[in-house]
N, C-alpha and C. Protein backbone atom coordinates (compact mmCIF):
# COMPACT_ATOMS: atom_id res chain seq x y z
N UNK A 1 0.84 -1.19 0.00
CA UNK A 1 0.00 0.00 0.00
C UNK A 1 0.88 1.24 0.00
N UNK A 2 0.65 2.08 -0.89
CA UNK A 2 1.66 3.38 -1.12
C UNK A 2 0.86 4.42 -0.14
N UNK A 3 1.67 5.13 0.67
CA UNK A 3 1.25 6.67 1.24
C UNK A 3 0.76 7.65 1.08
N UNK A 4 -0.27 8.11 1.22
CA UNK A 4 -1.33 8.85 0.27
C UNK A 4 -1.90 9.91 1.44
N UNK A 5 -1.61 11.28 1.30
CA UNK A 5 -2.51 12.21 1.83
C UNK A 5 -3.37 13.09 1.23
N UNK A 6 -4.70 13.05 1.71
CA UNK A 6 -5.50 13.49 0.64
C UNK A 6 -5.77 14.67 1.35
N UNK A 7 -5.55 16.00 0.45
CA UNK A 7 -6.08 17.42 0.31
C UNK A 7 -6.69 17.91 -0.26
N UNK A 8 -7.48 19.01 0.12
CA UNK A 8 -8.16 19.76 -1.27
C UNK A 8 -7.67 20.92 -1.63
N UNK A 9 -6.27 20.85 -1.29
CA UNK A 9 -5.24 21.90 -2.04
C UNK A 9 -4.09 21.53 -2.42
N UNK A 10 -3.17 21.82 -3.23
CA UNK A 10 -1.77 21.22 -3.11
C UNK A 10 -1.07 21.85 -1.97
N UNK A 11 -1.12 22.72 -1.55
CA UNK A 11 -0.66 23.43 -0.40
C UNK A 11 -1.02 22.32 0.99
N UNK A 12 0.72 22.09 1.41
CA UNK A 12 0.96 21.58 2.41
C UNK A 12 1.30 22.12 3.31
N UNK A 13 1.90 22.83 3.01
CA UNK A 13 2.90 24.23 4.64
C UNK A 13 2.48 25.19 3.46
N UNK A 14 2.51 26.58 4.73
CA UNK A 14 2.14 27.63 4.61
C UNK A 14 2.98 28.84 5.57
N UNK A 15 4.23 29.41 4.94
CA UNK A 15 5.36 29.95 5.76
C UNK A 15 6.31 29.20 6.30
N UNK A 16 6.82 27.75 5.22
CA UNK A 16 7.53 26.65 5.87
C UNK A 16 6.77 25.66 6.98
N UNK A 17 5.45 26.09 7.32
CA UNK A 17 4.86 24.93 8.23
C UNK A 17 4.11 24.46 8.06
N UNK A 18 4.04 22.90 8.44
CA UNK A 18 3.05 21.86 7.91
C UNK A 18 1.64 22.56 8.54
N UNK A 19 1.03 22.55 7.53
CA UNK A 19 -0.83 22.36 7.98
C UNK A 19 -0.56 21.64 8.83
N UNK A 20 -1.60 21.98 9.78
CA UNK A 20 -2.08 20.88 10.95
C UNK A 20 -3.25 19.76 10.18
N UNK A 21 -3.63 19.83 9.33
CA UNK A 21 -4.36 19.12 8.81
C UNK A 21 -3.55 17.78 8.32
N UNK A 22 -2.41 18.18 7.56
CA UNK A 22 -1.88 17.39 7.02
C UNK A 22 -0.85 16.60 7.80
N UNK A 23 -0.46 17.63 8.98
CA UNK A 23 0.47 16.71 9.67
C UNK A 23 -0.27 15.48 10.56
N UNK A 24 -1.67 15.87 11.01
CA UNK A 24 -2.64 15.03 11.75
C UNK A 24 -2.84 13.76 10.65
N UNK A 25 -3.06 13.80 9.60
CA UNK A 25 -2.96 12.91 8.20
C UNK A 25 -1.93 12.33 8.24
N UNK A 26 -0.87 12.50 8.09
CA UNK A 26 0.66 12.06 8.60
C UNK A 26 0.67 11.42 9.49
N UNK A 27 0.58 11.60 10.25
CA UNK A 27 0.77 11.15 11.74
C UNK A 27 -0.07 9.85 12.28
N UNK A 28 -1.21 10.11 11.43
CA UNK A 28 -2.48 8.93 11.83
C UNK A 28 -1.80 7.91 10.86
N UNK A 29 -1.71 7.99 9.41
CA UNK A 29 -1.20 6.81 8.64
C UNK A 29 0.03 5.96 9.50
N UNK A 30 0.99 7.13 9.77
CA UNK A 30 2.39 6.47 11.03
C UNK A 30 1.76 5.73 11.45
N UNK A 31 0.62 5.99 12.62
CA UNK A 31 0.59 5.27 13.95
C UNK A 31 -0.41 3.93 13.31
N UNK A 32 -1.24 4.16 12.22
CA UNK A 32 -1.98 2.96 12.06
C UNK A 32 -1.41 2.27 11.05
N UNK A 33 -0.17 2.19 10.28
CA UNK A 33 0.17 1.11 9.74
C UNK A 33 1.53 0.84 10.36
N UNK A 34 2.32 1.34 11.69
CA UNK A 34 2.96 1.09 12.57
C UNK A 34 4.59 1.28 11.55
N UNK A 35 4.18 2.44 10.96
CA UNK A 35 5.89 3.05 10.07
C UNK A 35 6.19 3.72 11.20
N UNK A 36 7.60 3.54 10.37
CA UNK A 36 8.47 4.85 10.84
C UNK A 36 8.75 5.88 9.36
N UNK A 37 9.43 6.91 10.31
CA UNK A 37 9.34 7.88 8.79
C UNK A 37 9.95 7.97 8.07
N UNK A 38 11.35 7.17 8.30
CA UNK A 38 12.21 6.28 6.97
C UNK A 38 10.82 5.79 5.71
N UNK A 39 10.37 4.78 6.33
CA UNK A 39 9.95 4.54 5.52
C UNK A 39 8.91 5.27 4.87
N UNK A 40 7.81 6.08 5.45
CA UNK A 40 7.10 6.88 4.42
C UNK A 40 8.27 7.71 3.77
N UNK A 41 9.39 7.85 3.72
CA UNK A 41 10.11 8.58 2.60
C UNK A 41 10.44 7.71 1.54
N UNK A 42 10.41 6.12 1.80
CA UNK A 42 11.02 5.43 0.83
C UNK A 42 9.58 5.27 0.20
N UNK A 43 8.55 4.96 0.43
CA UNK A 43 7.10 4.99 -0.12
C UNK A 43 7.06 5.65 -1.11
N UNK A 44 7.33 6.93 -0.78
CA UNK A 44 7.19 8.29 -1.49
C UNK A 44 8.55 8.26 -2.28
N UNK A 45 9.37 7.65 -2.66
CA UNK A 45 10.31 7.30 -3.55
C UNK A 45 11.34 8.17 -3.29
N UNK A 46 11.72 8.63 -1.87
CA UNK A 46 12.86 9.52 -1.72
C UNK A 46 13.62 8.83 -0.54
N UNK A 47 14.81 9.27 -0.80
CA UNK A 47 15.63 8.37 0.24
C UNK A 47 15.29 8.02 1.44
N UNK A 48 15.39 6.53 2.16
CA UNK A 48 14.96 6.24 3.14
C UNK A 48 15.88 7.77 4.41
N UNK A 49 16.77 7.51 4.44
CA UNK A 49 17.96 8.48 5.46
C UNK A 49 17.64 9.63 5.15
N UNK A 50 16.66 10.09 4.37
CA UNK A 50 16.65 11.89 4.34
C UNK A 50 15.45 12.15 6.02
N UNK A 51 16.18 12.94 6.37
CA UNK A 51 14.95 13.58 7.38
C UNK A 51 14.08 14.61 7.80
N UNK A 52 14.38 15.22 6.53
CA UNK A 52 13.03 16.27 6.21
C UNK A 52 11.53 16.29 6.59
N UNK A 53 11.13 14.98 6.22
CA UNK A 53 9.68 14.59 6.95
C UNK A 53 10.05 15.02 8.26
N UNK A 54 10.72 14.00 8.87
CA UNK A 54 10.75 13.61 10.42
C UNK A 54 10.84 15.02 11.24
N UNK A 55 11.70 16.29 10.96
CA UNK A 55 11.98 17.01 11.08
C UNK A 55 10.76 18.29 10.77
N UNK A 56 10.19 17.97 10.04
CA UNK A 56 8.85 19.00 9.43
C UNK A 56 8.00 18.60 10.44
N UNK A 57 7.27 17.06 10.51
CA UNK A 57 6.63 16.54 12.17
C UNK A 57 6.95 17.10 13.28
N UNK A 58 8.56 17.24 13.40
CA UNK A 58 8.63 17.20 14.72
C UNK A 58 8.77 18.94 15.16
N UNK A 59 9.33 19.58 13.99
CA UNK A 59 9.41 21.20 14.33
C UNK A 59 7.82 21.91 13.62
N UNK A 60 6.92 21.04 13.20
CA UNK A 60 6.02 22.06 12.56
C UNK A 60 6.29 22.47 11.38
N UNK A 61 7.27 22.65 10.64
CA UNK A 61 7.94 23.15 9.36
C UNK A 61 7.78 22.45 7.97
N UNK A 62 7.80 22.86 6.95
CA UNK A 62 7.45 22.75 5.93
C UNK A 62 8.92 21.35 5.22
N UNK A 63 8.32 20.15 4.50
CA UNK A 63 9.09 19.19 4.43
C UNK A 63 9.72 19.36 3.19
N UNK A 64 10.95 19.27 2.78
CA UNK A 64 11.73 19.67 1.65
C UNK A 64 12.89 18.33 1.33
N UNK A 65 12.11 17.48 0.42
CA UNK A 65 13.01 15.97 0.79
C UNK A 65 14.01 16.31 -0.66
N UNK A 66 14.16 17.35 -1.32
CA UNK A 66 15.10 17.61 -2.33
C UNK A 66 16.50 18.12 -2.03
């Protein structure tokens, strides 16, 4: 099953910070298919070791896995 957050904007952060919408979206997929956030980066076809996600979760900030 691939990682999927569904919006009705493309807009994810707004001033570098995650929507609370989307990070609550985030966060629920984590806890109910029991990832870590390695792996939703490898899902999402970007390096497992980048920590941009993890780091956008954990400071509020906008995720930049480039």
């Amino acid at each position: 099953m691939r990682f999927r957050v569904v919006v009705d904007s493309p807009t994810i952060a707004i001033n570098g910070k995650l929507l609370p919408a989307i990070k609550n979206q985030i966060e629920e997929i984590i806890a109910k298919r029991h990832l870590k956030v390695c792996d939703v980066m490898a899902e999402m076809e970007f390096p497992k070791l980048n920590a941009s996600l993890g780091r956008a979760l954990h400071r509020e900030t906008g995720s930049n896995p480039m």
